[in-house]
N, C-alpha and C. Protein backbone atom coordinates (compact mmCIF):
# COMPACT_ATOMS: atom_id res chain seq x y z
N UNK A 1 -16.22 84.72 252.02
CA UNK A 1 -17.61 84.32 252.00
C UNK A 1 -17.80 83.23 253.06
N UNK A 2 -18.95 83.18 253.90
CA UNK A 2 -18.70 82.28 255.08
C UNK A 2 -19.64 81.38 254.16
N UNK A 3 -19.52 79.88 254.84
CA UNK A 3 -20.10 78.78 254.46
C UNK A 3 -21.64 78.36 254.69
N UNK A 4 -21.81 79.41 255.55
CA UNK A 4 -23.58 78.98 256.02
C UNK A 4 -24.74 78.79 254.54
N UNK A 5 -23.99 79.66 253.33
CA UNK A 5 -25.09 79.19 252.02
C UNK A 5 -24.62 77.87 252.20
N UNK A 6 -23.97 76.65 252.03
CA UNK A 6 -24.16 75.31 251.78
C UNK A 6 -23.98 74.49 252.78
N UNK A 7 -25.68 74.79 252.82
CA UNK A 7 -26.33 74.24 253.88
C UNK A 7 -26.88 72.64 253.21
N UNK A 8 -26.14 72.09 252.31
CA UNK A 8 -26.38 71.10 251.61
C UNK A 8 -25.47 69.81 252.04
N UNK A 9 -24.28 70.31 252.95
CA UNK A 9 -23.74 69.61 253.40
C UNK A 9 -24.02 69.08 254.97
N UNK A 10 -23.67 67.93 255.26
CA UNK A 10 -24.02 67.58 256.70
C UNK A 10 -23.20 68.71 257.93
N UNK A 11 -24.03 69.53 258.47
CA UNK A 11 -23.70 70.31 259.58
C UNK A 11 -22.13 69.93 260.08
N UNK A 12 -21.40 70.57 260.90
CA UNK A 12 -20.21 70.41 261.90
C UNK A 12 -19.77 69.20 261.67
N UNK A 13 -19.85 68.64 262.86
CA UNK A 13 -18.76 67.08 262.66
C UNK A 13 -19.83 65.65 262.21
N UNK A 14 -20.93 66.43 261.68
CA UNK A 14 -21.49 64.62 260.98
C UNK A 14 -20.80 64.20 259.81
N UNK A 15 -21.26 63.00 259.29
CA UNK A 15 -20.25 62.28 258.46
C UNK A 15 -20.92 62.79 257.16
N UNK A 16 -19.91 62.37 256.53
CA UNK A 16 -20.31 62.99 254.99
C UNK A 16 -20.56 62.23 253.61
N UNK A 17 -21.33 61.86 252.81
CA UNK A 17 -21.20 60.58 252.16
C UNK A 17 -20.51 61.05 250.75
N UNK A 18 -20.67 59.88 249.91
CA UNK A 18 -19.73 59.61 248.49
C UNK A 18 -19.96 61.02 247.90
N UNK A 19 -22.01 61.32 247.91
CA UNK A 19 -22.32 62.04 247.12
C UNK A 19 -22.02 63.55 247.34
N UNK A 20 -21.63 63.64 248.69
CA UNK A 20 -20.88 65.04 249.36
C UNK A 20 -19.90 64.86 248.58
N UNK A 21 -19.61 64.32 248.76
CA UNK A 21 -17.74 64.55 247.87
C UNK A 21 -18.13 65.00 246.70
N UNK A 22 -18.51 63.88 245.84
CA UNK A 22 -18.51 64.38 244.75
C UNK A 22 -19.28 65.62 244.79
N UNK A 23 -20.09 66.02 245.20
CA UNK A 23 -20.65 67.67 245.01
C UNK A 23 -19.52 68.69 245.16
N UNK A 24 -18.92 68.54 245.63
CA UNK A 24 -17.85 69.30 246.43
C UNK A 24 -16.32 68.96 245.33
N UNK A 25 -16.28 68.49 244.75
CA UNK A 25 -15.31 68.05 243.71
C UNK A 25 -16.23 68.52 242.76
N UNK A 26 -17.19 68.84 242.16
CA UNK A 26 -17.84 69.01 241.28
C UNK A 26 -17.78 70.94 241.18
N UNK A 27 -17.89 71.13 242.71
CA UNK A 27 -17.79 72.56 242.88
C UNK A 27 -16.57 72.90 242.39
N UNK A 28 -15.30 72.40 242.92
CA UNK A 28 -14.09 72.85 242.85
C UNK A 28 -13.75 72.11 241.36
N UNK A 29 -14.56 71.82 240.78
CA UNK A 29 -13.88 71.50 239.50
C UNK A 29 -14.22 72.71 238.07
N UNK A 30 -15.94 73.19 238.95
CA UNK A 30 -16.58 74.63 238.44
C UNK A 30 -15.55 75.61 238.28
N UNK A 31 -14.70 75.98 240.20
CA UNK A 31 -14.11 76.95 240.45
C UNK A 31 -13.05 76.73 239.42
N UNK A 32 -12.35 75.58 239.32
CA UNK A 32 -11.02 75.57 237.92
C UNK A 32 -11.71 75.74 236.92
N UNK A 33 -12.96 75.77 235.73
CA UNK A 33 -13.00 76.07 234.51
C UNK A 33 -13.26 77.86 234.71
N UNK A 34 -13.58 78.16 235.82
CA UNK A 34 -13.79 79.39 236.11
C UNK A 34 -12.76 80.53 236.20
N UNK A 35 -11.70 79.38 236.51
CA UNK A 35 -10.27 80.53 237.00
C UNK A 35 -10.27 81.10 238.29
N UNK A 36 -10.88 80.67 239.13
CA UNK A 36 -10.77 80.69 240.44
C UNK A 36 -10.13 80.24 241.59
N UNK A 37 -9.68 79.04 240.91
CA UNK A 37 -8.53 77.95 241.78
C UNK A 37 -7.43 77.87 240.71
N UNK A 38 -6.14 77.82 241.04
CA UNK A 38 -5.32 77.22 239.85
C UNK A 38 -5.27 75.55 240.07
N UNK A 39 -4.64 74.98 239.32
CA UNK A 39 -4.65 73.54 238.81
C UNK A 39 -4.11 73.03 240.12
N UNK A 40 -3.23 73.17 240.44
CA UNK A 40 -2.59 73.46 241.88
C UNK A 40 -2.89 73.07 243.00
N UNK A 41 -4.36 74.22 243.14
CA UNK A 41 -4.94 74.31 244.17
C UNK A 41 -6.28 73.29 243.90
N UNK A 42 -6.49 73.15 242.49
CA UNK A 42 -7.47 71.94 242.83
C UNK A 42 -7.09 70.81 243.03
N UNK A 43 -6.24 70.49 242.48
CA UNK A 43 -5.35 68.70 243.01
C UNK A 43 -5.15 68.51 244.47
N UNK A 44 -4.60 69.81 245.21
CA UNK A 44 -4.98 70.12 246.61
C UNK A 44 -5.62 69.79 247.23
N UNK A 45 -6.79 70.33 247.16
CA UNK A 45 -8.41 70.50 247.20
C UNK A 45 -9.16 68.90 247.37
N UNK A 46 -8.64 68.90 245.94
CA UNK A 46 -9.50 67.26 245.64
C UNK A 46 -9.43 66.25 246.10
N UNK A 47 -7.43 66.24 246.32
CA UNK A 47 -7.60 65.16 247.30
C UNK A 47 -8.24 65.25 249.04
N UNK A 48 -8.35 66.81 249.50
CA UNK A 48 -8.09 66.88 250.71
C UNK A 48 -10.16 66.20 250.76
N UNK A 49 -10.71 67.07 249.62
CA UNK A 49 -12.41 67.16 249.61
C UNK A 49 -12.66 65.07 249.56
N UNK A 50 -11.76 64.60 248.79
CA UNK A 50 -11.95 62.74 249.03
C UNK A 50 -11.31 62.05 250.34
N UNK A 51 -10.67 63.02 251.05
CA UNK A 51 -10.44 62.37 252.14
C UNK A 51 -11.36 62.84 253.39
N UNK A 52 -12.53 63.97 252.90
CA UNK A 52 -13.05 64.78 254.01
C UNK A 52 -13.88 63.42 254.95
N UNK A 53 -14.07 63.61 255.80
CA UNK A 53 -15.07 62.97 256.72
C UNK A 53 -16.17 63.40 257.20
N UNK A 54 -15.88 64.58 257.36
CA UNK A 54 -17.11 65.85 258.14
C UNK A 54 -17.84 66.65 257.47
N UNK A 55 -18.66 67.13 257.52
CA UNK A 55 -19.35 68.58 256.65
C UNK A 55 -18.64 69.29 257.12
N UNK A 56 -17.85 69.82 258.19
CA UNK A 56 -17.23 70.57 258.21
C UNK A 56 -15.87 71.11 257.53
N UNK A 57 -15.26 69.85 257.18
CA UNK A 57 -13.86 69.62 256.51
C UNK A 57 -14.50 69.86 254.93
N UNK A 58 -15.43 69.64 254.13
CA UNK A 58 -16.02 70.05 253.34
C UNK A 58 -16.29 71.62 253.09
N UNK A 59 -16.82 72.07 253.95
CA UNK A 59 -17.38 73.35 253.83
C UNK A 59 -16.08 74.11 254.01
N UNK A 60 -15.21 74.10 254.78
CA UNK A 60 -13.75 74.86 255.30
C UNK A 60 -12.65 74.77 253.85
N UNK A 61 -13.05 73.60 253.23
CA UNK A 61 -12.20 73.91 251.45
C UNK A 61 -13.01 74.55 251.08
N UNK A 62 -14.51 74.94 250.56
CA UNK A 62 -14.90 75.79 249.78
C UNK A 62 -15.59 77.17 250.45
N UNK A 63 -14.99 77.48 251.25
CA UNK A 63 -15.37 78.56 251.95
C UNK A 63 -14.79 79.90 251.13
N UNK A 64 -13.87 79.53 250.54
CA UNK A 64 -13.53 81.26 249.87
C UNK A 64 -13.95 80.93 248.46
N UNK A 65 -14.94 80.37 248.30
CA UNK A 65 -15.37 80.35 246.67
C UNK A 65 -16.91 80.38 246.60
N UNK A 66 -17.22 81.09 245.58
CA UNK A 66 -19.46 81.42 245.71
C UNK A 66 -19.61 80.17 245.36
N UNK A 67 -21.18 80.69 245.73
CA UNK A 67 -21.60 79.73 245.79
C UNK A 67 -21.99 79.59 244.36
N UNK A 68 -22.76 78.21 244.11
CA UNK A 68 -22.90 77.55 242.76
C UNK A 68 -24.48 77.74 242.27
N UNK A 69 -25.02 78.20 243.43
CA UNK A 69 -26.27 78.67 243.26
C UNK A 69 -26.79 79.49 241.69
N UNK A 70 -25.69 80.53 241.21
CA UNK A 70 -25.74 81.00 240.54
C UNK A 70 -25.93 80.93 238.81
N UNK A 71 -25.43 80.03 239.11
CA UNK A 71 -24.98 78.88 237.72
C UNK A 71 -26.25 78.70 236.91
N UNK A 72 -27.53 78.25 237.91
CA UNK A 72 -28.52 77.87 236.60
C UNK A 72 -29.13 78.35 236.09
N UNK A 73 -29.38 79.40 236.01
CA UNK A 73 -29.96 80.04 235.03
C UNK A 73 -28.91 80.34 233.85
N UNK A 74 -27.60 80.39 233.73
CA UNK A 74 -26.44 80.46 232.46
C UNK A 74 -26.90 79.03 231.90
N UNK A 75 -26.83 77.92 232.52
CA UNK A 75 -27.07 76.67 232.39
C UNK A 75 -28.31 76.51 231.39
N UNK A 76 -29.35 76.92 231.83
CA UNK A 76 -30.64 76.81 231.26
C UNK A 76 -30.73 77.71 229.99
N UNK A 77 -30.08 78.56 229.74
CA UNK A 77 -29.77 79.85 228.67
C UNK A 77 -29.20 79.09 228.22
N UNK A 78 -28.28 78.60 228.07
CA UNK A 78 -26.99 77.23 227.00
C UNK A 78 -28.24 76.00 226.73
N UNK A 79 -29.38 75.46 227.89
CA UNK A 79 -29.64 74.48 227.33
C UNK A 79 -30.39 74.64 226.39
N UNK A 80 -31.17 76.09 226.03
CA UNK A 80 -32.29 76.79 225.74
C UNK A 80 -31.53 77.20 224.31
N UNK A 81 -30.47 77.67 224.21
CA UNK A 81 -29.62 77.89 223.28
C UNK A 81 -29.63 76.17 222.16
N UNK A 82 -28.99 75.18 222.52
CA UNK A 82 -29.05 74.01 222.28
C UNK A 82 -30.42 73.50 221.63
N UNK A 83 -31.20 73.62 222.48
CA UNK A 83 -32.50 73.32 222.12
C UNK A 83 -32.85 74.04 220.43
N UNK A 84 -32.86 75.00 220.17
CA UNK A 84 -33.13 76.35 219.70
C UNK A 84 -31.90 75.87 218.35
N UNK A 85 -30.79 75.34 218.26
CA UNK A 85 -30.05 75.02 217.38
C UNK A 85 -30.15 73.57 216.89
N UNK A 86 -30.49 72.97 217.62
CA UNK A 86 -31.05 71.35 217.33
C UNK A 86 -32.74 71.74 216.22
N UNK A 87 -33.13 72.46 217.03
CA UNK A 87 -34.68 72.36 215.92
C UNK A 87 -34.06 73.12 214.94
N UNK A 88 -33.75 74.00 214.73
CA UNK A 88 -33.32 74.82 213.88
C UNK A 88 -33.04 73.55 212.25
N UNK A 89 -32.00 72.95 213.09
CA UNK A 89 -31.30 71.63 212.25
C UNK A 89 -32.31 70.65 212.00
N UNK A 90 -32.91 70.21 212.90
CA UNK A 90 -34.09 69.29 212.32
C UNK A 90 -35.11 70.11 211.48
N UNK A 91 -35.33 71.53 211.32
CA UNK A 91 -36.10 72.09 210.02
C UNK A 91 -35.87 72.24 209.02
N UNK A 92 -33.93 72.23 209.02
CA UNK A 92 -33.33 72.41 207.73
C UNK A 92 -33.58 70.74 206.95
N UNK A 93 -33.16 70.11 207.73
CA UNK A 93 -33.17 68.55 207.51
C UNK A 93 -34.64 67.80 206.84
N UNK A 94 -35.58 68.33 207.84
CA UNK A 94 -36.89 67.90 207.15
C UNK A 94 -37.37 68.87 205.76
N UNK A 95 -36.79 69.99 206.26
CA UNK A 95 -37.62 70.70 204.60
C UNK A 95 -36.59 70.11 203.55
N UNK A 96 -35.25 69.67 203.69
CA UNK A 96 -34.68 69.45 202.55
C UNK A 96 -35.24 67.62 202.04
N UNK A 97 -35.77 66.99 202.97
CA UNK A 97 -36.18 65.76 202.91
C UNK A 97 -37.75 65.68 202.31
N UNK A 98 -38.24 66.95 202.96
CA UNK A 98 -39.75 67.16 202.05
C UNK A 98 -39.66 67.64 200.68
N UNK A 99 -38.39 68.54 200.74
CA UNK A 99 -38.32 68.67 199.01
C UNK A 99 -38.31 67.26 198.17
N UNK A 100 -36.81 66.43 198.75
CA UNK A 100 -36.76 65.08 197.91
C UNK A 100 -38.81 64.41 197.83
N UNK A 101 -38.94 64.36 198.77
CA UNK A 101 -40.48 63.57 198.85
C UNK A 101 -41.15 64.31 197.47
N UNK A 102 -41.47 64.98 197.89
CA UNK A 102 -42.25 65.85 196.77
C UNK A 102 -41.98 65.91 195.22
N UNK A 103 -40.54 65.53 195.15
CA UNK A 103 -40.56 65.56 193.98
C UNK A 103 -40.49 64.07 193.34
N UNK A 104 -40.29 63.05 194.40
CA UNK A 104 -40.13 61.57 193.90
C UNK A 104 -41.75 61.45 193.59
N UNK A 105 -42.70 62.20 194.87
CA UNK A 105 -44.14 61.79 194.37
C UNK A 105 -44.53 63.10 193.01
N UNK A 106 -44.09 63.78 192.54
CA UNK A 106 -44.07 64.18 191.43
C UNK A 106 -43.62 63.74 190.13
N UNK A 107 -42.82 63.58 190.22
CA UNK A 107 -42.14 62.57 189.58
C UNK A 107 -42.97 60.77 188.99
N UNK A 108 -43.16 60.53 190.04
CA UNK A 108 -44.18 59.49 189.86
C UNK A 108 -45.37 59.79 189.42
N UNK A 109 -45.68 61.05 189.75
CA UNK A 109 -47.27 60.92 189.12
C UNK A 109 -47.37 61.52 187.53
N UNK A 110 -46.10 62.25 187.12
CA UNK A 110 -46.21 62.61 185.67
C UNK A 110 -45.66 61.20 184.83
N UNK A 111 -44.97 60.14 185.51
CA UNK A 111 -43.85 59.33 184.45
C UNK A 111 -45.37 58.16 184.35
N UNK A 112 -45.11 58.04 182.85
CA UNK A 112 -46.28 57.06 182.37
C UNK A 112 -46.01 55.92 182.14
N UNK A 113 -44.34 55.39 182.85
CA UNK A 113 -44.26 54.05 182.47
C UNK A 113 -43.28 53.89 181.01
N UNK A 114 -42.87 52.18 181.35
CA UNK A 114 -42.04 52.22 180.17
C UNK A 114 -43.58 52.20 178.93
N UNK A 115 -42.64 52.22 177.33
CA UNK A 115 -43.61 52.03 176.72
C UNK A 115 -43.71 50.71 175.91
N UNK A 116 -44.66 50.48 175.34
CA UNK A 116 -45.16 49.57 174.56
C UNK A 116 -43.15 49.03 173.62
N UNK A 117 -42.86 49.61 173.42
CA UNK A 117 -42.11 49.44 172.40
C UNK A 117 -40.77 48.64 173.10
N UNK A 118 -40.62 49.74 174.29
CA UNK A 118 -39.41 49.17 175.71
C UNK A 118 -39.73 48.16 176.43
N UNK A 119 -41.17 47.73 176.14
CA UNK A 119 -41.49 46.44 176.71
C UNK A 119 -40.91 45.58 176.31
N UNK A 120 -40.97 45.66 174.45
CA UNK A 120 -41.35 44.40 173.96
C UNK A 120 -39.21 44.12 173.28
N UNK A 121 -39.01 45.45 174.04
CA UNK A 121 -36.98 45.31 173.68
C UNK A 121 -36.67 44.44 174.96
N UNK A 122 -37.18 44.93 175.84
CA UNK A 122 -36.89 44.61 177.33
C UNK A 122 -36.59 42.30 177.15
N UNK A 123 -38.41 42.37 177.42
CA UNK A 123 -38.58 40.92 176.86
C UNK A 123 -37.63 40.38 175.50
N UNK A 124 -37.48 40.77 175.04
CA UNK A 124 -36.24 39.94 173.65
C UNK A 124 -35.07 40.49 174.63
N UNK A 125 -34.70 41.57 175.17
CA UNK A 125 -33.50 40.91 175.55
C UNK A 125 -33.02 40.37 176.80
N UNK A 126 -34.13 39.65 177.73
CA UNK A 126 -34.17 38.95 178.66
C UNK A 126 -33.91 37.47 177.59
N UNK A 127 -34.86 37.13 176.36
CA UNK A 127 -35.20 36.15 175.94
C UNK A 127 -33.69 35.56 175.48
N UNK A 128 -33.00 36.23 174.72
CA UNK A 128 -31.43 35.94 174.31
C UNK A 128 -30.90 36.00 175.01
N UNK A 129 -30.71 36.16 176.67
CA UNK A 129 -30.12 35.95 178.03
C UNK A 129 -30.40 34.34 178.32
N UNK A 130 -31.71 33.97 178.05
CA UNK A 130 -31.83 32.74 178.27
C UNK A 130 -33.03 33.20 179.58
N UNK A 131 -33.27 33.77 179.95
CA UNK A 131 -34.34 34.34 181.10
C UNK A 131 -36.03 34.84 180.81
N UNK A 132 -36.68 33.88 180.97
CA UNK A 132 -38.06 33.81 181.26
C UNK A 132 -38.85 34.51 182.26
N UNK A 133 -38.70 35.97 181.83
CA UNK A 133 -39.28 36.83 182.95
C UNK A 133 -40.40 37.43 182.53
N UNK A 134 -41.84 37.26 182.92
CA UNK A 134 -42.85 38.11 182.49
C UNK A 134 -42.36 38.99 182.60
N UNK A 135 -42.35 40.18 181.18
CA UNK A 135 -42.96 41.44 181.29
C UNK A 135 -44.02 42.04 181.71
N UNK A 136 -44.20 42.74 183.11
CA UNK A 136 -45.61 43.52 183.44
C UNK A 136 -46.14 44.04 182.26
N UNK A 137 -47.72 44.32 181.90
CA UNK A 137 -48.06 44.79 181.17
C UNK A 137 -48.11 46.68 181.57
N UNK A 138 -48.82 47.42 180.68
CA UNK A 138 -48.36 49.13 181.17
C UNK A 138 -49.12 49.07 182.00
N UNK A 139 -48.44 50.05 182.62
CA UNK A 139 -49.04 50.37 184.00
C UNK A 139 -49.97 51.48 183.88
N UNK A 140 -50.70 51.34 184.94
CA UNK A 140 -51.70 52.74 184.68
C UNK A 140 -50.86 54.02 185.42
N UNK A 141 -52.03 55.09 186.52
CA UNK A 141 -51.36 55.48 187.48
C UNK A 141 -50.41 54.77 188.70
N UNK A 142 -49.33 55.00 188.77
CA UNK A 142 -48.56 54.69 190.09
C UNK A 142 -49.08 55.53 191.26
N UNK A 143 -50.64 54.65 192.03
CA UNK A 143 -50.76 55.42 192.93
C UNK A 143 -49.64 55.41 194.69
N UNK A 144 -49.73 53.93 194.53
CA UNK A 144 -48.57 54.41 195.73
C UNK A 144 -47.36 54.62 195.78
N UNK A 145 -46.71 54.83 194.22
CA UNK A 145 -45.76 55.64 194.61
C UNK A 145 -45.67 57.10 194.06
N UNK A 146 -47.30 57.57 194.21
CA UNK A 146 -47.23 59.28 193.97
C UNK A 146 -48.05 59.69 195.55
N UNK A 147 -48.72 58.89 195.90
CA UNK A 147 -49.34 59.00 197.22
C UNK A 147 -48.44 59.39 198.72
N UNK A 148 -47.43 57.72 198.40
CA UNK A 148 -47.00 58.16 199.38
C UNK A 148 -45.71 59.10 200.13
N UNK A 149 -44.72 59.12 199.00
CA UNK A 149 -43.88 60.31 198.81
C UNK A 149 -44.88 61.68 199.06
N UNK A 150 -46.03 62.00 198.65
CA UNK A 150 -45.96 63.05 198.98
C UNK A 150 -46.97 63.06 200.43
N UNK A 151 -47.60 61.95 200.98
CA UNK A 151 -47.99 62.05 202.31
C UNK A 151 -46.45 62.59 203.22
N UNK A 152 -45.51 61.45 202.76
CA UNK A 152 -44.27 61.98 204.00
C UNK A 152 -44.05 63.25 203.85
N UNK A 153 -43.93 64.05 202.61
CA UNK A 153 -43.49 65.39 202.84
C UNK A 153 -44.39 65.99 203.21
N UNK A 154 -45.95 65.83 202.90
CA UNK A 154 -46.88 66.62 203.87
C UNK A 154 -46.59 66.51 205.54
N UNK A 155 -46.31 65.03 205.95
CA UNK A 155 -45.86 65.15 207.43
C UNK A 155 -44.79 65.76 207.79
N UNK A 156 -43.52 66.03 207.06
CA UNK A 156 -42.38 66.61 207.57
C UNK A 156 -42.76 68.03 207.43
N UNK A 157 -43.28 68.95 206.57
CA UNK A 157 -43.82 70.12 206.00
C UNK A 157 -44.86 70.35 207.73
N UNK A 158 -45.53 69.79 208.04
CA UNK A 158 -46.23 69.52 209.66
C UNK A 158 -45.24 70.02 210.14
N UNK A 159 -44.42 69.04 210.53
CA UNK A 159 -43.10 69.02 211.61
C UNK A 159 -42.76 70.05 211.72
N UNK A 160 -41.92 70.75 210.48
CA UNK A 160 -41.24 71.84 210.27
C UNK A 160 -42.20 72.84 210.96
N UNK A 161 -43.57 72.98 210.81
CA UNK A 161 -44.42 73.93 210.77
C UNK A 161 -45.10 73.55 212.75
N UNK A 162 -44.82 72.52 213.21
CA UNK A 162 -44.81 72.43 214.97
C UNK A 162 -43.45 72.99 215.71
N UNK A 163 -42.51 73.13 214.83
CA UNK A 163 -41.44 73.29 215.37
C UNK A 163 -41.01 74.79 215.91
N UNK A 164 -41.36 75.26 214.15
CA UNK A 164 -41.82 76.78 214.83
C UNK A 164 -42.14 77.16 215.64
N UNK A 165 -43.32 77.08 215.37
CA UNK A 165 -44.49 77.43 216.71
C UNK A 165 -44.49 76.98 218.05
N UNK A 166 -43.72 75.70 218.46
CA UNK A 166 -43.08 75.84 219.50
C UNK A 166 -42.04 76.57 220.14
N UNK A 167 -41.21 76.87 218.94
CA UNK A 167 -40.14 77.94 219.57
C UNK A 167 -40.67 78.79 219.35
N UNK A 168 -41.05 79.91 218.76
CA UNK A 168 -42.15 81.09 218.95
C UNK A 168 -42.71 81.16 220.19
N UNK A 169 -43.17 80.06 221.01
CA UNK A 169 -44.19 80.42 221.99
C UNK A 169 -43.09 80.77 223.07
N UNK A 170 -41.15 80.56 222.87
CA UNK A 170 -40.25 80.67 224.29
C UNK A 170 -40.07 81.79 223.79
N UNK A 171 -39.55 82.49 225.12
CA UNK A 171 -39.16 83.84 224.56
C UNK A 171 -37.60 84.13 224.20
C-alpha cells in the first residue's frame, strides 16, 4: 500500500512533531491489537517511529499497513453499543428506584400513625428513663412524606420513559 493516503503527516523531509509520533505509535499500536505486526515488530517500529524526524521516516514505517481511516465507523458502532447498554442500566436502576418511591409514598399515605395508646407507653417509658421528651400529638395525613416519594418516582417513571424514546429514535 503506498503512503500517499497519510497525507496527515508533514510531506518528504519536513520535521515532524510530538503529535506525529504519537499518531503513528498509535497506528502501530492499532496494527498489534490487530495482528498485523508481531510484538517484535512493534518495539521495532516504536522506537524507530520516536526517533523519526521527517514525515518521511514516518510514512516509510507504516507503509505496508491500511490505513486507519477505516476504523470509525466500528468505533462509533461500539460507542453506540455502550451508549445503548448504559441506558438500558439506568432504566433498570430507575424503575427499580421508582418502585422503592412508590411504595414508601404508599406506605405513608395508608399508615395512620402511632396510636393513642403507643403514645401514652412511649411517654412512661421515656419518663422512667429519666427523659423529658414531648410526645407529638397524632398526626393527621403525612403529606410530605406521601407527596414526595411519589413525585420522585413520577420523575424517574419520566426518565425511564425519555430514555426510550430516545433510543427508539437511533436506528
Amino acid at each position: 500500500m503506498d503512503s500517499a493516503g497519510r497525507d496527515y503527516y508533514p510531506p518528504g523531509d519536513l520535521r515532524v512533531s510530538d503529535a506525529d509520533r504519537d499518531r503513528a505509535l498509535s497506528e502501530l499500536s492499532e496494527a498489534l491489537q490487530a495482528g498485523r505486526i508481531t510484538a517484535g515488530e512493534f518495539d521495532q517500529r516504536s522506537g524507530q517511529a520516536l526517533g523519526a524526524r521527517t514525515g518521511k521516516e514516518l510514512t516509510a514505517l507504516l507503509a505496508d499497513l491500511p490505513l486507519p481511516d477505516r476504523a470509525p465507523a466500528a468505533r462509533a458502532t461500539a460507542l453506540e453499543r455502550a451508549h445503548r447498554v448504559l441506558a438500558t442500566r439506568i432504566s433498570i436502576g430507575a424503575a427499580l428506584a421508582a418502585v422503592c418511591f412508590a411504595a414508601v409514598a404508599a406506605t405513608n399515605a395508608l399508615a395512620s400513625g402511632p396510636t393513642l395508646q403507643q403514645r401514652e407507653f412511649l411517654r412512661d417509658m421515656l419518663a422512667r428513663q429519666g427523659l423529658s421528651v414531648p410526645v407529638p400529638p397524632a398526626p393527621g395525613f403525612n403529606w410530605a412524606g406521601t407527596i414526595t416519594p411519589g413525585a420522585v418516582a413520577v420523575l424517574l417513571v419520566v426518565l425511564i420513559i425519555f430514555l426510550r424514546v430516545t433510543r427508539a429514535d437511533r436506528p
